[in-house]
PDB file of N, CA and C in Angstrom:
ATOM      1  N   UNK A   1      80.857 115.005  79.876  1.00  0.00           N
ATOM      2  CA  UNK A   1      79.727 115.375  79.043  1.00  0.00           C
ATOM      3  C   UNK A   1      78.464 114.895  79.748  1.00  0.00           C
ATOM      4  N   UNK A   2      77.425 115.295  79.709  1.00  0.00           N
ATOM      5  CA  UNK A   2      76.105 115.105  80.244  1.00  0.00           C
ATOM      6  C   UNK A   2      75.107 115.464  79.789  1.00  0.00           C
ATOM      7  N   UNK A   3      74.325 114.052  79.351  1.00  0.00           N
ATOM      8  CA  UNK A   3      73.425 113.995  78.426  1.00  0.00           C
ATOM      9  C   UNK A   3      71.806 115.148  78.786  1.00  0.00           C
ATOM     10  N   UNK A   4      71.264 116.122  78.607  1.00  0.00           N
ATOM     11  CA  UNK A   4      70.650 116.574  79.141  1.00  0.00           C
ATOM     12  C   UNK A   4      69.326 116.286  78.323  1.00  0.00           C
ATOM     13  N   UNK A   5      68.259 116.197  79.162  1.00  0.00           N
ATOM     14  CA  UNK A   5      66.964 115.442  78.244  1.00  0.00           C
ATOM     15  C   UNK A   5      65.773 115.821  78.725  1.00  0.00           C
ATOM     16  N   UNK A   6      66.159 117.234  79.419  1.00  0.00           N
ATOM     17  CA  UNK A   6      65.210 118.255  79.684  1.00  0.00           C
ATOM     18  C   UNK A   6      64.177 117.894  80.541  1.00  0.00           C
ATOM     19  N   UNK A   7      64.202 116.838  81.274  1.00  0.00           N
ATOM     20  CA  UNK A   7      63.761 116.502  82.355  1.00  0.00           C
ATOM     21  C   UNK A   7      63.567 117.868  83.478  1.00  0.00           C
ATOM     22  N   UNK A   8      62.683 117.883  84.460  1.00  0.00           N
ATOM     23  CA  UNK A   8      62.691 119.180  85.076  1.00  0.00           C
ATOM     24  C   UNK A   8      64.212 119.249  86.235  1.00  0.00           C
ATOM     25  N   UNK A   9      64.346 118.067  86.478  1.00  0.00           N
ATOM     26  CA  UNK A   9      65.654 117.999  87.317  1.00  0.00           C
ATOM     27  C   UNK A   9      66.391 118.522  87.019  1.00  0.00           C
ATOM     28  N   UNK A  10      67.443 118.320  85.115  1.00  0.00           N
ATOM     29  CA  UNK A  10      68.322 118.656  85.037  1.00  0.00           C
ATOM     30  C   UNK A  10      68.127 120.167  84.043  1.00  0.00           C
ATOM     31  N   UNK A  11      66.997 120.985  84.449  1.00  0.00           N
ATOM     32  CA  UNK A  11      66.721 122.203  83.843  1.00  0.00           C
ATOM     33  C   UNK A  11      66.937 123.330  85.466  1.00  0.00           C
ATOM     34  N   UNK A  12      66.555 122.571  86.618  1.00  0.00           N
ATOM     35  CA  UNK A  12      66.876 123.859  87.673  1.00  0.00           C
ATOM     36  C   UNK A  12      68.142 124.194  87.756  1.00  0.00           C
ATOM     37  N   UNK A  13      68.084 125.856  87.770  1.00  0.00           N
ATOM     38  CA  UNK A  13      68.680 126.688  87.941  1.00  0.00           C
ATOM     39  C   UNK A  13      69.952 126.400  88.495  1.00  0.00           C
ATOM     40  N   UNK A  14      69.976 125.759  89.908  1.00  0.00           N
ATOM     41  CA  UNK A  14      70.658 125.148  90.995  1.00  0.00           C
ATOM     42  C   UNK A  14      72.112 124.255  90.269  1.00  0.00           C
ATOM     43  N   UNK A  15      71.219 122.861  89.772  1.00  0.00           N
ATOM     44  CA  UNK A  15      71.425 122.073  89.080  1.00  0.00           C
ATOM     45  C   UNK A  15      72.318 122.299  87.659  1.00  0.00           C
ATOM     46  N   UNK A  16      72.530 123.682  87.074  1.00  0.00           N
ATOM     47  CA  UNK A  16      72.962 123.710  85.697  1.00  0.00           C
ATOM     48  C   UNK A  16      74.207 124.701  86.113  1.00  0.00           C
ATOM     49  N   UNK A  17      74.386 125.235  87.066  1.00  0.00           N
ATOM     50  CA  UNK A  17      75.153 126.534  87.423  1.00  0.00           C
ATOM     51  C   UNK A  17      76.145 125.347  88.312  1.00  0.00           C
ATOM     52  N   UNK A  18      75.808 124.073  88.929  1.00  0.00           N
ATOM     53  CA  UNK A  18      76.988 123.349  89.829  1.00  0.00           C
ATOM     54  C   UNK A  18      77.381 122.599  88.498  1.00  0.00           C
ATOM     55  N   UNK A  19      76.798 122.086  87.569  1.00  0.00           N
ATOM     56  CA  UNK A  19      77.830 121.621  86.447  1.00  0.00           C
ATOM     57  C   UNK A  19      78.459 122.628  85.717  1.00  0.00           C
ATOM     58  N   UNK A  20      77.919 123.870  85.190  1.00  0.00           N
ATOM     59  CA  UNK A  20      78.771 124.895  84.949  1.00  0.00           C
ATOM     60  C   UNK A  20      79.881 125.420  85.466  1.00  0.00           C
ATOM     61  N   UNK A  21      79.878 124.565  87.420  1.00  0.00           N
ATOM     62  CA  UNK A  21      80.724 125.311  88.001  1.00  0.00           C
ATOM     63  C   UNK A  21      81.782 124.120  87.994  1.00  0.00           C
ATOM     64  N   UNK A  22      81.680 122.845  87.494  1.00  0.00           N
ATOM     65  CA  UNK A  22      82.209 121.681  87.313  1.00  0.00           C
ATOM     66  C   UNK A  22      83.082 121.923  86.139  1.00  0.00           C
ATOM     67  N   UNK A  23      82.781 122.999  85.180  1.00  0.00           N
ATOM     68  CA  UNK A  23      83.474 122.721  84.223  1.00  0.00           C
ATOM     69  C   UNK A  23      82.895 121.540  83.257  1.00  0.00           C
ATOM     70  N   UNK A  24      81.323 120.902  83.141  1.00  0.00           N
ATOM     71  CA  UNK A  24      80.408 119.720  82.810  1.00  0.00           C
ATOM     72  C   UNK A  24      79.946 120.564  81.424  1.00  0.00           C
ATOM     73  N   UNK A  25      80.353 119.593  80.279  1.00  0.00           N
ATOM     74  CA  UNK A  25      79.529 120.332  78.737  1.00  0.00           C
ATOM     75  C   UNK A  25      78.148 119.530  79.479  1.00  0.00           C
ATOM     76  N   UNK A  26      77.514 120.145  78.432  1.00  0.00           N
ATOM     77  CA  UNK A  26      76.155 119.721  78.179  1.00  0.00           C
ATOM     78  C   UNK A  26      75.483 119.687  77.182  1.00  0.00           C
ATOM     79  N   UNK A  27      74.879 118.216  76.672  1.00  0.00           N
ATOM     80  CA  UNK A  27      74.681 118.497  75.272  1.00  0.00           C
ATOM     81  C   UNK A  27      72.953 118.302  76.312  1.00  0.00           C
ATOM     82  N   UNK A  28      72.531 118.828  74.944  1.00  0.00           N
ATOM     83  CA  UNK A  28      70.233 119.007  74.958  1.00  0.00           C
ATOM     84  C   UNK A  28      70.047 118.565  74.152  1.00  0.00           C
ATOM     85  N   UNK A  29      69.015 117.786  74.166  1.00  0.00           N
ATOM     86  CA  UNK A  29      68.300 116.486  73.339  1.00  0.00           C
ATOM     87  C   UNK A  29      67.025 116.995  73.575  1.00  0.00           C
ATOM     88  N   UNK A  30      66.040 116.634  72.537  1.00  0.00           N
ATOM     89  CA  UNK A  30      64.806 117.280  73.053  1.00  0.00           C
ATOM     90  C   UNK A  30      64.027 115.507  73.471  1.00  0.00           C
ATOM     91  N   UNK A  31      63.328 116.177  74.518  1.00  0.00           N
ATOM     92  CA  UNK A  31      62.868 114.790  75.267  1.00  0.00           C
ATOM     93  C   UNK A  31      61.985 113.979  74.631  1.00  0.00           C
ATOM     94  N   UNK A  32      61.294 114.417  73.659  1.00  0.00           N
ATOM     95  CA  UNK A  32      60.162 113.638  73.180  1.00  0.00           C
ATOM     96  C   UNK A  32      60.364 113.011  71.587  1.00  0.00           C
ATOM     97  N   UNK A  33      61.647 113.051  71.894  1.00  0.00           N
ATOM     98  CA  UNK A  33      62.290 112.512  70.394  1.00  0.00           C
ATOM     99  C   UNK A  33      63.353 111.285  70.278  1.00  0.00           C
ATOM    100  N   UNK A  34      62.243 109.700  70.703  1.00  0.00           N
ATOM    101  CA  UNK A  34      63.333 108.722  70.223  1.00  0.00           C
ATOM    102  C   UNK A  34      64.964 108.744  69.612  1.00  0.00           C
ATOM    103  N   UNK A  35      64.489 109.443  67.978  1.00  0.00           N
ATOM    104  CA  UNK A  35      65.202 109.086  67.272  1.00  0.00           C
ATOM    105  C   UNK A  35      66.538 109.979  67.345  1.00  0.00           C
ATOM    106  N   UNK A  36      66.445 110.749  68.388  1.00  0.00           N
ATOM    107  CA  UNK A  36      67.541 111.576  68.550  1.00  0.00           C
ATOM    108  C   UNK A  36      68.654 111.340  70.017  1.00  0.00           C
ATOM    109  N   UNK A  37      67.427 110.138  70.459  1.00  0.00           N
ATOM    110  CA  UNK A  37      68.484 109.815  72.131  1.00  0.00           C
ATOM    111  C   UNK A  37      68.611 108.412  71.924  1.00  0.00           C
ATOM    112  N   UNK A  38      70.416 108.759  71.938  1.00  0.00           N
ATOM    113  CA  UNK A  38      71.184 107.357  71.647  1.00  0.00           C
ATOM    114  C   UNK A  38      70.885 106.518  72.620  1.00  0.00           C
ATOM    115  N   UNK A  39      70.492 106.641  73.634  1.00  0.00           N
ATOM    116  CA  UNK A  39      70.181 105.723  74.883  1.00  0.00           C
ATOM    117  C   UNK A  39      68.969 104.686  74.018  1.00  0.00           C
ATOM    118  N   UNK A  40      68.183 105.255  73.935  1.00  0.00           N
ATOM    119  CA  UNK A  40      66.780 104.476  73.860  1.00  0.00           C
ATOM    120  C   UNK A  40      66.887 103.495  72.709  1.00  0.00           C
ATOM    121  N   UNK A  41      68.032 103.349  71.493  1.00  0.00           N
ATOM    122  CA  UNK A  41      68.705 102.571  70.645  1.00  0.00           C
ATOM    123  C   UNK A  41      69.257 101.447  71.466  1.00  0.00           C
ATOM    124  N   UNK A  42      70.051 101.890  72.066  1.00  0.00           N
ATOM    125  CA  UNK A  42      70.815 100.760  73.139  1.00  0.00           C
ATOM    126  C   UNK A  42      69.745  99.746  73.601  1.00  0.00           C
ATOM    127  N   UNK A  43      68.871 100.258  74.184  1.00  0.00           N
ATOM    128  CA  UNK A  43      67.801  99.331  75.366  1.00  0.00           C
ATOM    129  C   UNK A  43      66.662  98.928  74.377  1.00  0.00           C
ATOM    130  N   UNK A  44      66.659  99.308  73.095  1.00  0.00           N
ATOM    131  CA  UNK A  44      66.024  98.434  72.107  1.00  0.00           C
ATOM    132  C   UNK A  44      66.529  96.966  71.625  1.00  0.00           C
ATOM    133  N   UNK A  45      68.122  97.255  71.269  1.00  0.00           N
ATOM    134  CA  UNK A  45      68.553  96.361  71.074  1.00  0.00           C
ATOM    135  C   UNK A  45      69.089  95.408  72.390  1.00  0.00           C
ATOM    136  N   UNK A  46      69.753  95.882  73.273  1.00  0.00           N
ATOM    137  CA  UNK A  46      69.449  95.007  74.863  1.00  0.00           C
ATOM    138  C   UNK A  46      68.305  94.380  74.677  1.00  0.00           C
ATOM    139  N   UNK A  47      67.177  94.847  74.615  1.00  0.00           N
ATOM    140  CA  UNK A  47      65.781  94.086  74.840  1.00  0.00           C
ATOM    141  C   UNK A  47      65.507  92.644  73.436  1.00  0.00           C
ATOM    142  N   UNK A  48      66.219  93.020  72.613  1.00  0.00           N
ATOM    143  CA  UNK A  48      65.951  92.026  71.601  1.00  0.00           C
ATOM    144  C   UNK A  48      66.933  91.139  71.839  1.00  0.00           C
ATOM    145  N   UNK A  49      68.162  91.530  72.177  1.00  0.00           N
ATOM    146  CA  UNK A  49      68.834  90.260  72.860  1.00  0.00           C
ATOM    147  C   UNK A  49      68.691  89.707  73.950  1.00  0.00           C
ATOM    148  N   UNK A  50      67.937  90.058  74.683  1.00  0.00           N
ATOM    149  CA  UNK A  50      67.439  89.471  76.585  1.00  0.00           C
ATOM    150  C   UNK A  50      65.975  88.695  75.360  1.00  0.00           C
TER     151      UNK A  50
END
C-alpha cells in the first residue's frame, strides 16, 4: 500500500504507471489536510514524548 499525498513526485505519470506496474494500491489523502494523514498524529505524539 502507498500512502499517496499528492506531492508532485508521487502524481508523475512515470511514477504511478511503475507502481501500477508493481501491482502497488494506492490510497490519496488530500495534502493539506492534517486531520486526515495518519502520519502527522504519530510525530505529534513522538514529539510530546521526546
Amino acid at each position: 500500500i502507498f500512502l499517496d499525498d499528492n506531492t508532485c513526485p508521487h502524481r508523475a505519470g512515470f511514477i504511478r504507471n511503475y507502481l501500477q506496474n508493481l501491482g502497488v494500491k494506492r490510497i490519496e489523502w488530500p495534502v493539506s489536510s492534517p486531520d486526515f494523514n495518519p502520519t502527522q498524529h504519530l510525530w505529534d505524539q513522538l514529539g510530546h514524548a521526546v
